[in-house]
PDB file of N, CA and C in Angstrom:
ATOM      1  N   UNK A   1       7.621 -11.527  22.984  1.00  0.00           N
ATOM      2  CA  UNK A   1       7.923 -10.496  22.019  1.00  0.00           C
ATOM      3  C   UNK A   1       8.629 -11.130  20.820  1.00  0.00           C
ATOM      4  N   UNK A   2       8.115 -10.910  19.640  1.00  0.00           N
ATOM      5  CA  UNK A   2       8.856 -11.279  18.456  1.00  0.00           C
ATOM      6  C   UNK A   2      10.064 -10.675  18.017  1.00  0.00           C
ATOM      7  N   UNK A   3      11.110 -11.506  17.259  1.00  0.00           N
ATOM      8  CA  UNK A   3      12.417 -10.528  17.127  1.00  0.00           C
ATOM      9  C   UNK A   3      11.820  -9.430  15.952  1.00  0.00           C
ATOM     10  N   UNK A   4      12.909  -8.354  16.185  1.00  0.00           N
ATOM     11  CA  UNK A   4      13.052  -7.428  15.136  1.00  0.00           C
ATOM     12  C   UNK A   4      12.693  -7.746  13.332  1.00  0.00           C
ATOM     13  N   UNK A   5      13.646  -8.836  12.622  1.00  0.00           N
ATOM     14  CA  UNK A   5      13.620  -8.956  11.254  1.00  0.00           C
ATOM     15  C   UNK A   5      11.578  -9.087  10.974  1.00  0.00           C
ATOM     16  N   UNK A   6      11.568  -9.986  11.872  1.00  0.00           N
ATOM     17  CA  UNK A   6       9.913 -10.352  11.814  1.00  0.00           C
ATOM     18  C   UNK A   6       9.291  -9.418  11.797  1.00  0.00           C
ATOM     19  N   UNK A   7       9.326  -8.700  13.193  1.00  0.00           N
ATOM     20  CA  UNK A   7       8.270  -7.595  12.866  1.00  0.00           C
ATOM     21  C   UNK A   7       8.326  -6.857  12.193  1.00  0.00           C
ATOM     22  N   UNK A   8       9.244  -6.313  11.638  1.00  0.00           N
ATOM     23  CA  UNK A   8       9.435  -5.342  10.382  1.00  0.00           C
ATOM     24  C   UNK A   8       9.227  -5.810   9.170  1.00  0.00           C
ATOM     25  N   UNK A   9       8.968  -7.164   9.118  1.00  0.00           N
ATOM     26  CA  UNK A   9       7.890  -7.885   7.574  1.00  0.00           C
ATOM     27  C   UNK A   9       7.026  -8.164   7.678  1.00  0.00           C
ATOM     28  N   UNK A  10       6.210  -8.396   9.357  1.00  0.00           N
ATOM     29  CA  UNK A  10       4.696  -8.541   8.544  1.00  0.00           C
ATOM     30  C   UNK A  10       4.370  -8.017   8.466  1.00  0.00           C
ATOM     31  N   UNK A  11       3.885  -6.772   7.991  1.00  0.00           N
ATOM     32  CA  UNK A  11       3.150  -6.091   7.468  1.00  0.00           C
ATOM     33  C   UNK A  11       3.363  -6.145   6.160  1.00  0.00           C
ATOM     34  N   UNK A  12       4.734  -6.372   5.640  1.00  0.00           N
ATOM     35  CA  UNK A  12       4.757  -6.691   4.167  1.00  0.00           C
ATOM     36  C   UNK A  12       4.254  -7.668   3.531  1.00  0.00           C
ATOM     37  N   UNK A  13       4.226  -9.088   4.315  1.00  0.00           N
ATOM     38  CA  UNK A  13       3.791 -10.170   4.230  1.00  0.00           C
ATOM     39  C   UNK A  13       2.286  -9.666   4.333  1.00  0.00           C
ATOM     40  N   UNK A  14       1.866  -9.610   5.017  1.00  0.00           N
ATOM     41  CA  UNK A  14      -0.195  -8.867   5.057  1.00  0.00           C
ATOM     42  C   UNK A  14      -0.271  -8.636   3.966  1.00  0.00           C
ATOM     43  N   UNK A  15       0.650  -7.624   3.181  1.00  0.00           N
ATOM     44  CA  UNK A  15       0.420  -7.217   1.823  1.00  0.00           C
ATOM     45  C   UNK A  15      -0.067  -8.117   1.123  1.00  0.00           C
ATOM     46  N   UNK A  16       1.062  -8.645   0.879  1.00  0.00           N
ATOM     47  CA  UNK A  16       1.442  -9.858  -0.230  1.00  0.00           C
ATOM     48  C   UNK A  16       0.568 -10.982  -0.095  1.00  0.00           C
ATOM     49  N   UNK A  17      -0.025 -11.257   1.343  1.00  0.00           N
ATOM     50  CA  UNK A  17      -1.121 -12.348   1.261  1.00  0.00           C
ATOM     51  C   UNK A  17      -2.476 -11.532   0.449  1.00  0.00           C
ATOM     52  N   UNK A  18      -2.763 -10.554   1.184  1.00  0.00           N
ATOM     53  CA  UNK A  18      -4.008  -9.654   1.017  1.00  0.00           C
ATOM     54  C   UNK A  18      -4.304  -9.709  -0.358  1.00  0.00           C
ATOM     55  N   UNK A  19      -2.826  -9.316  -1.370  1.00  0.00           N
ATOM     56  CA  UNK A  19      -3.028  -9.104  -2.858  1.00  0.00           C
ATOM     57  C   UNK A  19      -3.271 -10.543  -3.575  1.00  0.00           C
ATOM     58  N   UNK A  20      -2.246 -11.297  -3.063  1.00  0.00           N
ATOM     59  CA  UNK A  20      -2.757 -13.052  -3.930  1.00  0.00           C
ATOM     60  C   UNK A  20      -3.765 -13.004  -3.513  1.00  0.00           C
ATOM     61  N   UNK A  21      -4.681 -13.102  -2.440  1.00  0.00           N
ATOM     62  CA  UNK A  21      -5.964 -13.611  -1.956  1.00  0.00           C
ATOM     63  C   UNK A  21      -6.687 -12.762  -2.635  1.00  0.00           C
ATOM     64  N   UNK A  22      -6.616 -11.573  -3.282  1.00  0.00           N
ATOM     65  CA  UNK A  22      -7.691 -10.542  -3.853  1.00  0.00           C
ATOM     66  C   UNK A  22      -7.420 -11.044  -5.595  1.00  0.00           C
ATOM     67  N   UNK A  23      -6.400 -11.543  -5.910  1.00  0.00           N
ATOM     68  CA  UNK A  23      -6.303 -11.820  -7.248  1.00  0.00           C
ATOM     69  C   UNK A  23      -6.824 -13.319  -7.477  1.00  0.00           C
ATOM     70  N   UNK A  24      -6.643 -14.298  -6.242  1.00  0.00           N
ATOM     71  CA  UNK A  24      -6.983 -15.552  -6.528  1.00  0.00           C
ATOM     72  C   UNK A  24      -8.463 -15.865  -5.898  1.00  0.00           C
ATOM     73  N   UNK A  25      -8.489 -15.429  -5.365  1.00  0.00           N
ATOM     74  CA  UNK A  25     -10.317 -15.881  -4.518  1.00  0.00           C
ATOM     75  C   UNK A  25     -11.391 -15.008  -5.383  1.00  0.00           C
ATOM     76  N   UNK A  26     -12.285 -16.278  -5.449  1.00  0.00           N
ATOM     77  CA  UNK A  26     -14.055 -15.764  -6.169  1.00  0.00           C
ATOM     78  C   UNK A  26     -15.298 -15.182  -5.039  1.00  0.00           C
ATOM     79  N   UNK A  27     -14.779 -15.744  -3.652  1.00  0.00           N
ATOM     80  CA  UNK A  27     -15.660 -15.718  -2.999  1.00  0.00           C
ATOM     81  C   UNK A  27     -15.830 -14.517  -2.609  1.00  0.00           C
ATOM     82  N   UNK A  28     -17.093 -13.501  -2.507  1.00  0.00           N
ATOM     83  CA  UNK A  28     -17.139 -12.111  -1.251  1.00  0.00           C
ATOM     84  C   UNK A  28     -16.632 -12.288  -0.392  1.00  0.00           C
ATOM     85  N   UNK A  29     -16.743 -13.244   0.330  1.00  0.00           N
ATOM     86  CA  UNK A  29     -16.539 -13.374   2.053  1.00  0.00           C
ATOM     87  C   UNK A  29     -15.160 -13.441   1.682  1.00  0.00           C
ATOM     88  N   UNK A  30     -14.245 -13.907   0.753  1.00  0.00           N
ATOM     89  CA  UNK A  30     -13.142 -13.777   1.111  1.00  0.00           C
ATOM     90  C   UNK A  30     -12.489 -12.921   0.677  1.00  0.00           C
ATOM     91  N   UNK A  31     -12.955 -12.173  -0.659  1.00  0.00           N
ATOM     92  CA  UNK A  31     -12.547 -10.972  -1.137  1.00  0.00           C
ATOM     93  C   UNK A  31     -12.793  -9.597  -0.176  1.00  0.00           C
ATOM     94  N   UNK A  32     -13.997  -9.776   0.832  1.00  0.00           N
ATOM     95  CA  UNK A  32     -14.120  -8.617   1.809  1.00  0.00           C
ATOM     96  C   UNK A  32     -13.090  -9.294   2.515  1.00  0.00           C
ATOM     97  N   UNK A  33     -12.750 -10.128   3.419  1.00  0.00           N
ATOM     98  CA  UNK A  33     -11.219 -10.356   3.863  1.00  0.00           C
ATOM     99  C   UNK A  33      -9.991 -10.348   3.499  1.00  0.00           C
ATOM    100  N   UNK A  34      -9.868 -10.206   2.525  1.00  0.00           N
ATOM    101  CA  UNK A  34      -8.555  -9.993   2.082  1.00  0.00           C
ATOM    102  C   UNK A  34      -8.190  -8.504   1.853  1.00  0.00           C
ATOM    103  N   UNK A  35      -9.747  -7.716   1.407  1.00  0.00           N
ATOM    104  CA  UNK A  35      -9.248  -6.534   1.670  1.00  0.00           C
ATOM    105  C   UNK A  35      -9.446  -5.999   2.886  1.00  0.00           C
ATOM    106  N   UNK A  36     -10.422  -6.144   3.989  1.00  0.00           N
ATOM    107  CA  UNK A  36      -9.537  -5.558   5.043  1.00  0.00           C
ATOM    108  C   UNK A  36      -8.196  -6.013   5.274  1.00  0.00           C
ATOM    109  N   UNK A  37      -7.750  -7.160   5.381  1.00  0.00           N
ATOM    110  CA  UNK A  37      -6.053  -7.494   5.378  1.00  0.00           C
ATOM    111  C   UNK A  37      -5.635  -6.570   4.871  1.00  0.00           C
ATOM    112  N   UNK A  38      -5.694  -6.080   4.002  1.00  0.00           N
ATOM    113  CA  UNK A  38      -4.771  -5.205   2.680  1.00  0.00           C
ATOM    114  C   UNK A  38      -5.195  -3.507   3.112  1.00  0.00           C
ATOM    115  N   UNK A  39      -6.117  -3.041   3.987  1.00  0.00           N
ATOM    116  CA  UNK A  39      -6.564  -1.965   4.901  1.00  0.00           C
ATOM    117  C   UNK A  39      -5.820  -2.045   5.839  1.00  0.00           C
ATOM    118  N   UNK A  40      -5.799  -3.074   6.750  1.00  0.00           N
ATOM    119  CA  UNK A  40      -4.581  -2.898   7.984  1.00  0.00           C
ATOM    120  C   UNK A  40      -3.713  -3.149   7.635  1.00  0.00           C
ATOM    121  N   UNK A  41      -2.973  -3.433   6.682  1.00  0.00           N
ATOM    122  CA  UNK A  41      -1.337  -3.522   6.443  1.00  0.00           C
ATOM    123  C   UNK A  41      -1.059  -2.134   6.304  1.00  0.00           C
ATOM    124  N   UNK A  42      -1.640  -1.516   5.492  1.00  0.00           N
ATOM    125  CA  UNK A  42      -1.598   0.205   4.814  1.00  0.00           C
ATOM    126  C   UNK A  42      -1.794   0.243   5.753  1.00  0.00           C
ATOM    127  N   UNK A  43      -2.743   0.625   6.889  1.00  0.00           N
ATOM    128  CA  UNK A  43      -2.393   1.129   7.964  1.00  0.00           C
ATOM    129  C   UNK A  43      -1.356   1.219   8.973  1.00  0.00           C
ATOM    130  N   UNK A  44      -1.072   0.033   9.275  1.00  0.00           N
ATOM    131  CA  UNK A  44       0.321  -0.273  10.030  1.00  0.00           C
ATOM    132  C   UNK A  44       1.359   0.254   9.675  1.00  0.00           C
ATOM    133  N   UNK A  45       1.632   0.535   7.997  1.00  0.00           N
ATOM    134  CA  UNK A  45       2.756   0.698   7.553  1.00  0.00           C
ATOM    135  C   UNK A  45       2.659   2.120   7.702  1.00  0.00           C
ATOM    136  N   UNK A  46       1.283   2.845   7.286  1.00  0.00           N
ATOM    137  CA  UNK A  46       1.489   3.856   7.155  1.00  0.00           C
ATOM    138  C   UNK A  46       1.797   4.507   9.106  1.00  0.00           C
ATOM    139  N   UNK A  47       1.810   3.936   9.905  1.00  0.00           N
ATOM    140  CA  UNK A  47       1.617   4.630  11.486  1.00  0.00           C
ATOM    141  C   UNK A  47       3.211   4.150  11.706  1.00  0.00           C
ATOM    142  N   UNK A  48       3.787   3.307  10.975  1.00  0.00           N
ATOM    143  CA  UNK A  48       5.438   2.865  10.898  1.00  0.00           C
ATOM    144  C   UNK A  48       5.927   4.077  10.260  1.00  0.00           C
ATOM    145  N   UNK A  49       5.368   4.228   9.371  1.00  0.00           N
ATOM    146  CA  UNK A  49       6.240   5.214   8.624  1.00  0.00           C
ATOM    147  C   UNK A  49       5.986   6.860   9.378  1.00  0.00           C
ATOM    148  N   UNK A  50       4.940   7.186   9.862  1.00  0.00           N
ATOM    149  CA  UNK A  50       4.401   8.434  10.552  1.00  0.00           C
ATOM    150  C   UNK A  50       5.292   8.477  11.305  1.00  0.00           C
ATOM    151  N   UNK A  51       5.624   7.307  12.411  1.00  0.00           N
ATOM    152  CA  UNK A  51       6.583   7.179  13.805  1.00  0.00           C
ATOM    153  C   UNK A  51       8.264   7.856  13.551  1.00  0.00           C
ATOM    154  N   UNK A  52       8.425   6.928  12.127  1.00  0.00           N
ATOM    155  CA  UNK A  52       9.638   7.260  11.793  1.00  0.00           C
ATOM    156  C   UNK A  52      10.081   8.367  11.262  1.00  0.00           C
ATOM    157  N   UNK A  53       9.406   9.322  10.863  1.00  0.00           N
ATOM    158  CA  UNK A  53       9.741  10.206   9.685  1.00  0.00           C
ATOM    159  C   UNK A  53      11.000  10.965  10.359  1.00  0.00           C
ATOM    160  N   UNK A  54      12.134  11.519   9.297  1.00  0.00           N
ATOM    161  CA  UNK A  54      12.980  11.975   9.790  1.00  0.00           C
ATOM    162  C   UNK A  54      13.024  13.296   9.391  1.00  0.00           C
ATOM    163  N   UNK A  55      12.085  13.141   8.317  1.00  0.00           N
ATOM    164  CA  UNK A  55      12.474  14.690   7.300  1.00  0.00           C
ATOM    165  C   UNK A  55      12.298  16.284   8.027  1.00  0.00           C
ATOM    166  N   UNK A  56      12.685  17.346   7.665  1.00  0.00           N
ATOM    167  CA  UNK A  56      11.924  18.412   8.887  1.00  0.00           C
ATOM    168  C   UNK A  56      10.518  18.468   8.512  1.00  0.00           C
ATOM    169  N   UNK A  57       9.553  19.441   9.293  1.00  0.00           N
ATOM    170  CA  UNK A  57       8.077  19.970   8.906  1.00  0.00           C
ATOM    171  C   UNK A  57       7.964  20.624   7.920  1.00  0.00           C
ATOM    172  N   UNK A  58       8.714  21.611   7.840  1.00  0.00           N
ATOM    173  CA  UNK A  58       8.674  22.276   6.300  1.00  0.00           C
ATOM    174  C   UNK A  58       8.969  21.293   5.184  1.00  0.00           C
ATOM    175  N   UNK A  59       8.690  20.306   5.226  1.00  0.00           N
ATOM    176  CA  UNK A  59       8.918  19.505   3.898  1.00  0.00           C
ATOM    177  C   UNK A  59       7.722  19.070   3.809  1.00  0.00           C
ATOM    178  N   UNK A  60       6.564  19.124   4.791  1.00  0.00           N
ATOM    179  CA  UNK A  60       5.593  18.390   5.236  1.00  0.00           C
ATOM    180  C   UNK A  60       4.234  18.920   4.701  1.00  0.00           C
ATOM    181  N   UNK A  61       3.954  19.499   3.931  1.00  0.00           N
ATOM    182  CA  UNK A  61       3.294  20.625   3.281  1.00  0.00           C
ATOM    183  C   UNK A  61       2.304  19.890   2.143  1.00  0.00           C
ATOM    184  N   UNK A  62       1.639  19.846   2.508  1.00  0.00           N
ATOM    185  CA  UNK A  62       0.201  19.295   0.883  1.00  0.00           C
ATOM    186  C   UNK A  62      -0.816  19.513   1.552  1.00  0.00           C
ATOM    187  N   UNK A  63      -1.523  19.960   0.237  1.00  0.00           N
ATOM    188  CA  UNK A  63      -3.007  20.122   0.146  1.00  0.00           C
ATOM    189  C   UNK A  63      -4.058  18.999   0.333  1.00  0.00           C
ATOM    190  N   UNK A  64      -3.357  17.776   0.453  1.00  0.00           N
ATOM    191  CA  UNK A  64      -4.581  17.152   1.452  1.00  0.00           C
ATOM    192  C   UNK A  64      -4.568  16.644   2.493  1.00  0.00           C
ATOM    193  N   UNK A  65      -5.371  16.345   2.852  1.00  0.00           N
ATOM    194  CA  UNK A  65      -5.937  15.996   4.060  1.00  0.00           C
ATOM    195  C   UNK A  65      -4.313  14.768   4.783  1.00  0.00           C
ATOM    196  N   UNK A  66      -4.235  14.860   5.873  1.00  0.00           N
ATOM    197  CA  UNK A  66      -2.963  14.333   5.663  1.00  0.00           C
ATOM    198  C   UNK A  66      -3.151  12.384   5.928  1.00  0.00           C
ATOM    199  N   UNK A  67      -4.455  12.084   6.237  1.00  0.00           N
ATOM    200  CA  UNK A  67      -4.684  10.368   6.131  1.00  0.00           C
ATOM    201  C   UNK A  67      -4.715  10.273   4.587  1.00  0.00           C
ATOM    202  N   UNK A  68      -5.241  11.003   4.127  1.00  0.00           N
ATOM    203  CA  UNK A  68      -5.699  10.520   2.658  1.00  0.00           C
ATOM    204  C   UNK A  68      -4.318  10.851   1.803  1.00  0.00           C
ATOM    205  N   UNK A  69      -3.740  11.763   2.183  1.00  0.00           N
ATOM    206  CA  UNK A  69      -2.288  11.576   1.434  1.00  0.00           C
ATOM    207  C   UNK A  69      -1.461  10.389   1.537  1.00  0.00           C
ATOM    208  N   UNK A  70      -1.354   9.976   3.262  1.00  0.00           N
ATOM    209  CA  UNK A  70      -0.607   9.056   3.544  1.00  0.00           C
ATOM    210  C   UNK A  70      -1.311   7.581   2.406  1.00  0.00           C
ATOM    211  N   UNK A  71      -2.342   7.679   2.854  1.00  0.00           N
ATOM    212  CA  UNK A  71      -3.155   6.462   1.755  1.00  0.00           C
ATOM    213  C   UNK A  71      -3.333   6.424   0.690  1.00  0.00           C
ATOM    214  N   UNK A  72      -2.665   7.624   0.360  1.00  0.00           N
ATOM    215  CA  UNK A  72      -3.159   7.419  -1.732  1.00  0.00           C
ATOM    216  C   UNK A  72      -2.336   6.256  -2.058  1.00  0.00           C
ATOM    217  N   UNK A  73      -1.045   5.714  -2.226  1.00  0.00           N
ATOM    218  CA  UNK A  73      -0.031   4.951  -2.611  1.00  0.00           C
ATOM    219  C   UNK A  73      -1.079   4.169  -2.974  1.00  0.00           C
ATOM    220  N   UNK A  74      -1.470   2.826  -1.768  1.00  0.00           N
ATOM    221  CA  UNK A  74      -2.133   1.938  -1.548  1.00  0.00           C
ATOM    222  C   UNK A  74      -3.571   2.187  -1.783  1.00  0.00           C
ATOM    223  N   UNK A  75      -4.204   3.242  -2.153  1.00  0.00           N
ATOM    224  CA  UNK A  75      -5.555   3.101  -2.336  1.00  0.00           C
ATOM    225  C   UNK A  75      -5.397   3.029  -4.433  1.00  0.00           C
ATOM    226  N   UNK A  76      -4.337   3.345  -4.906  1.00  0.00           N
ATOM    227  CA  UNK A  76      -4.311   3.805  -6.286  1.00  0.00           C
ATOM    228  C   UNK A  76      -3.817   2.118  -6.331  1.00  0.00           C
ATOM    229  N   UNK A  77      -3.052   1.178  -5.414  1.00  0.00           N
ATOM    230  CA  UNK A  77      -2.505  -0.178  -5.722  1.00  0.00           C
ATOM    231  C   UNK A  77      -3.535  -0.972  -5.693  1.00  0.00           C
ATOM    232  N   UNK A  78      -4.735  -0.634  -4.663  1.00  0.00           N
ATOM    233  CA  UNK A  78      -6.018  -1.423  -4.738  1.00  0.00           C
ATOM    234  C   UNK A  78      -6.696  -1.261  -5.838  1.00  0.00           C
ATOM    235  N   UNK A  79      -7.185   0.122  -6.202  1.00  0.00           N
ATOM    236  CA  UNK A  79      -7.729   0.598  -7.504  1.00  0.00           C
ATOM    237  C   UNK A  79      -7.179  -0.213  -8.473  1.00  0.00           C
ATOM    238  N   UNK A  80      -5.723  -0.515  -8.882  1.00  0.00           N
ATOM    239  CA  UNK A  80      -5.229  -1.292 -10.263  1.00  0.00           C
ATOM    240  C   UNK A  80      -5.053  -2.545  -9.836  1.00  0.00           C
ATOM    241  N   UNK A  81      -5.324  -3.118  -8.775  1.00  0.00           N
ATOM    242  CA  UNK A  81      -5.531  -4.569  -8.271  1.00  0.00           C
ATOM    243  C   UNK A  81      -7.001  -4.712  -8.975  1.00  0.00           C
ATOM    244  N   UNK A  82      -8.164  -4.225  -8.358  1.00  0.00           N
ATOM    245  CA  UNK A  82      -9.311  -4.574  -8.639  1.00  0.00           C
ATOM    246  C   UNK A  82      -8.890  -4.406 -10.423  1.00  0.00           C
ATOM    247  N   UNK A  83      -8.760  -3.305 -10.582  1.00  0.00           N
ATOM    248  CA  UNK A  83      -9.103  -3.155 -12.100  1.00  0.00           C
ATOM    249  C   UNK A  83      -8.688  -4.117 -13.044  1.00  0.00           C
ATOM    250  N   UNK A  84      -7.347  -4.911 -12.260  1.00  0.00           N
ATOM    251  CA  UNK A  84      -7.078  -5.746 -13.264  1.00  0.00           C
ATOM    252  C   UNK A  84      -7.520  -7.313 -13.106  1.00  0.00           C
ATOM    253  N   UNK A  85      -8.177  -7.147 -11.825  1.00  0.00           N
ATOM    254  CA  UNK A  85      -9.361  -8.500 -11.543  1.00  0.00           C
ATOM    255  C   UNK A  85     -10.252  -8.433 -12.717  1.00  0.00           C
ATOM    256  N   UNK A  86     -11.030  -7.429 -12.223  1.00  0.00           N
ATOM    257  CA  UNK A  86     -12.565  -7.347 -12.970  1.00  0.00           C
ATOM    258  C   UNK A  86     -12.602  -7.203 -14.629  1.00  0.00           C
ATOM    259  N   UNK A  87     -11.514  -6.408 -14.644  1.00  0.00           N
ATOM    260  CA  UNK A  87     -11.507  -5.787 -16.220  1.00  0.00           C
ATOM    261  C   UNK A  87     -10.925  -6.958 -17.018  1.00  0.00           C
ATOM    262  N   UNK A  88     -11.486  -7.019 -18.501  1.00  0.00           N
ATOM    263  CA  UNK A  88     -10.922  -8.166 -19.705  1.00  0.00           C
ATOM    264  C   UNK A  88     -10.900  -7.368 -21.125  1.00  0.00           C
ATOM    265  N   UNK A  89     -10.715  -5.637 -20.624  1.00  0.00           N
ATOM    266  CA  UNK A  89     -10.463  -5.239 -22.063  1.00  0.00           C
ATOM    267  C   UNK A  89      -8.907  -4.452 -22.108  1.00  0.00           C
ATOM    268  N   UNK A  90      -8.037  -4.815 -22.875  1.00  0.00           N
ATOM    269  CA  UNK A  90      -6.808  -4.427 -22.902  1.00  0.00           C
ATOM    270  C   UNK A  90      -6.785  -2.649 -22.267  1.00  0.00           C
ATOM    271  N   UNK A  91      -7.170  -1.922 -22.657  1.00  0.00           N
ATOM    272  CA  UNK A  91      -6.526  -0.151 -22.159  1.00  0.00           C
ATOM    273  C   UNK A  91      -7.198  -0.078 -20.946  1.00  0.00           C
ATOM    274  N   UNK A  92      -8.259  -0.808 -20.374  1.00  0.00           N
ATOM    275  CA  UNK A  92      -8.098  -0.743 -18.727  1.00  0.00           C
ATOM    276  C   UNK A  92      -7.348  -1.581 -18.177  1.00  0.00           C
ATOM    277  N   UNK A  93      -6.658  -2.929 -18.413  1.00  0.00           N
ATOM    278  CA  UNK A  93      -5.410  -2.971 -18.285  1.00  0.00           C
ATOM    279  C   UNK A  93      -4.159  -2.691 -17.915  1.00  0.00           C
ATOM    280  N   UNK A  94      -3.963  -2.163 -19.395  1.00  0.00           N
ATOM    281  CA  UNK A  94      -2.826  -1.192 -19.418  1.00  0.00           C
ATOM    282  C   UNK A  94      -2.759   0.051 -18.238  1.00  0.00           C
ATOM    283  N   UNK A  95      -4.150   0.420 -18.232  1.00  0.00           N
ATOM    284  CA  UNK A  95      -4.401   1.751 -17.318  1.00  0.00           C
ATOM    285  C   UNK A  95      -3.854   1.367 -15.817  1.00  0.00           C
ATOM    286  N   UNK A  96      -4.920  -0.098 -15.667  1.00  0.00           N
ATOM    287  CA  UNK A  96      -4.390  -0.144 -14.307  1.00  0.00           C
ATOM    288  C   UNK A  96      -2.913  -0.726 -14.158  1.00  0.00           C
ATOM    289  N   UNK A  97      -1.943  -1.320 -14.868  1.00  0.00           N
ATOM    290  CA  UNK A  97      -0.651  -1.612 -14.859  1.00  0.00           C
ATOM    291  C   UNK A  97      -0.052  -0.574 -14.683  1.00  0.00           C
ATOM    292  N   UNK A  98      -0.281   0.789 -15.562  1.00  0.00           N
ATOM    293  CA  UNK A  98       0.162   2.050 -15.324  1.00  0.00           C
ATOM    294  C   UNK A  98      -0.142   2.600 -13.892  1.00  0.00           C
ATOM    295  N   UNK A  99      -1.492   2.288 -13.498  1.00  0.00           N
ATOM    296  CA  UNK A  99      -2.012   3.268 -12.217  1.00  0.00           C
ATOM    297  C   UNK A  99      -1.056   2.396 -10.697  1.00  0.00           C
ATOM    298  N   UNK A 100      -0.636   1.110 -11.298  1.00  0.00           N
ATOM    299  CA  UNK A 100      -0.135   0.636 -10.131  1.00  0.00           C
ATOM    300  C   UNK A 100       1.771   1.212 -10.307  1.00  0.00           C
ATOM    301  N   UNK A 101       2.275   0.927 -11.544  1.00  0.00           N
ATOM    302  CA  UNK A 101       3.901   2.063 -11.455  1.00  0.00           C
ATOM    303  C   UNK A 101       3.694   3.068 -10.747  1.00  0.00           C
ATOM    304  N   UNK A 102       2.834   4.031 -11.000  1.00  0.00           N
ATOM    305  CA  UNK A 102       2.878   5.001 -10.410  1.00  0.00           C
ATOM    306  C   UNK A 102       2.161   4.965  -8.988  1.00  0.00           C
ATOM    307  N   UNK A 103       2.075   4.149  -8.292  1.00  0.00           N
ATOM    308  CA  UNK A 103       1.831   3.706  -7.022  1.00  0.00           C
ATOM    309  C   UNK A 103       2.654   3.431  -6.311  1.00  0.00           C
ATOM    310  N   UNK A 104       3.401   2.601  -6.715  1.00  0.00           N
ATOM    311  CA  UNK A 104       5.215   1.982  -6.420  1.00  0.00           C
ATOM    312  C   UNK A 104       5.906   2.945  -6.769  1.00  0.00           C
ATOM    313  N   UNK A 105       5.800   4.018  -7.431  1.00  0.00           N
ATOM    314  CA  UNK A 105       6.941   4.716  -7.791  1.00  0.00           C
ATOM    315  C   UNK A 105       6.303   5.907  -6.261  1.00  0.00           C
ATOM    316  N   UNK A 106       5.558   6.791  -6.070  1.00  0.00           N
ATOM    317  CA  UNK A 106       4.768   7.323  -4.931  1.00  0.00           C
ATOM    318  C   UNK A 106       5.735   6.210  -3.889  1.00  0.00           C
ATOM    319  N   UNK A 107       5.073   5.543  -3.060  1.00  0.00           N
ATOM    320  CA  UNK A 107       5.546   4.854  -2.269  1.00  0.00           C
ATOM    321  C   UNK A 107       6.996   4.268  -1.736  1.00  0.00           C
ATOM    322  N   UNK A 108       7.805   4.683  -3.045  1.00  0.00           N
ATOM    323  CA  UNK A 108       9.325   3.933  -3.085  1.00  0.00           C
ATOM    324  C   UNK A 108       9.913   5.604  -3.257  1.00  0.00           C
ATOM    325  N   UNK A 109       9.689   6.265  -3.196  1.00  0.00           N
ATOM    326  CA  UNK A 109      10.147   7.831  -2.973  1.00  0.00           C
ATOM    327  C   UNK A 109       9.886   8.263  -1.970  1.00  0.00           C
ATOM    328  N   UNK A 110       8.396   7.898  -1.174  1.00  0.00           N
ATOM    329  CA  UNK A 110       8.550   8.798   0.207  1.00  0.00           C
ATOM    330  C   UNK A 110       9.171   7.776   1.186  1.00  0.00           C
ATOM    331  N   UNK A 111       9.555   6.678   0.932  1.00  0.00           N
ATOM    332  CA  UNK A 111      10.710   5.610   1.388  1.00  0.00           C
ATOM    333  C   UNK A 111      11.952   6.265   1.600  1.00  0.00           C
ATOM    334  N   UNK A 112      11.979   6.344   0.569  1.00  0.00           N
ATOM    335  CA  UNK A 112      13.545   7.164   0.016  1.00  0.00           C
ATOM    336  C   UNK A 112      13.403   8.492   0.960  1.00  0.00           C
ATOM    337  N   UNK A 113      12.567   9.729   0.481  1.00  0.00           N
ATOM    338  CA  UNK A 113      12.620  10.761   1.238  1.00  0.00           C
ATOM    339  C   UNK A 113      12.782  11.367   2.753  1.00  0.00           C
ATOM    340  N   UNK A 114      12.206   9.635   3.391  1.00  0.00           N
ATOM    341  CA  UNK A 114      11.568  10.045   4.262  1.00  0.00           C
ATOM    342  C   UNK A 114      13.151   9.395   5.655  1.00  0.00           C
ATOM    343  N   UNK A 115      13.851   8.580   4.725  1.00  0.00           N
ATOM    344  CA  UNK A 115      14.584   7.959   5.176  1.00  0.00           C
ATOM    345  C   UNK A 115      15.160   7.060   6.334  1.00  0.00           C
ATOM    346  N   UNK A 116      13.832   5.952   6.016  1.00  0.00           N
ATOM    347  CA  UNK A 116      13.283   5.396   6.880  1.00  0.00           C
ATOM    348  C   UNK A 116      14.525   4.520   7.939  1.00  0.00           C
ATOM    349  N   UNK A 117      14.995   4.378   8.654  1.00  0.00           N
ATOM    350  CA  UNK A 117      16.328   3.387   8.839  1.00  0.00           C
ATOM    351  C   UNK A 117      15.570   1.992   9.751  1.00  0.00           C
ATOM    352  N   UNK A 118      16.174   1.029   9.244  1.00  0.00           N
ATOM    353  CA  UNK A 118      15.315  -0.488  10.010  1.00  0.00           C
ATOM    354  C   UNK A 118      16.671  -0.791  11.099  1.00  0.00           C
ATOM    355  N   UNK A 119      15.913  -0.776  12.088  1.00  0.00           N
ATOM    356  CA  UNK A 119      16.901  -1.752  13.283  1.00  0.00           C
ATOM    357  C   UNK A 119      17.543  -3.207  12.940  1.00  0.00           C
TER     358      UNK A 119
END
């Protein structure tokens, strides 16, 4: 069994490889690997964060579907990852620099809200 500090970063670490490897690699084969990496981290994190939630049910309330809520954060961080791979014209750019704040900002609030506590 691995200690505690560890397991409670890799999945962050998954991230963080997943995203260099999607910003630095040309290849398919490794760009389809890096994003599943970057699929099971969001996943993990998101079934970490499901486990933990502290908030009551009545706070628990949206109109979608509740995987695809949990996944917007990270599907809007992939969206402005790719976009700012592929794209070479400044306002998609900008767009996706913007679409990723507001990804981190999503994600670093239901952090906050949800009030996650680490062992």
């Amino acid at each position: 069994m691995i200690n505690r500090p560890l397991y409670e970063t890799l999945p962050y670490a998954y991230l963080v490889l997943s995203i260099i490897c999607l910003l630095s690699l040309q290849a398919p084969i490794a760009l389809a690997f890096a994003l599943l990496i970057f699929i099971i981290a969001s996943y993990i994190l998101i079934l970490r964060s499901a486990n933990r939630r502290t908030d009551p049910l009545t706070r628990r309330r949206c109109g979608l579907p509740k995987g695809l809520y949990e996944f917007l954060p990270y599907l809007y961080f992939g969206i402005a990852l790719f976009t700012l791979k592929l794209s070479h014209q400044t306002w998609l750019q900008i767009t996706a620099i913007a679409l990723l704040c507001y990804a981190l900002r999503i994600w670093l609030s239901r952090q906050q809200f949800r009030r996650h506590t680490h062992y």
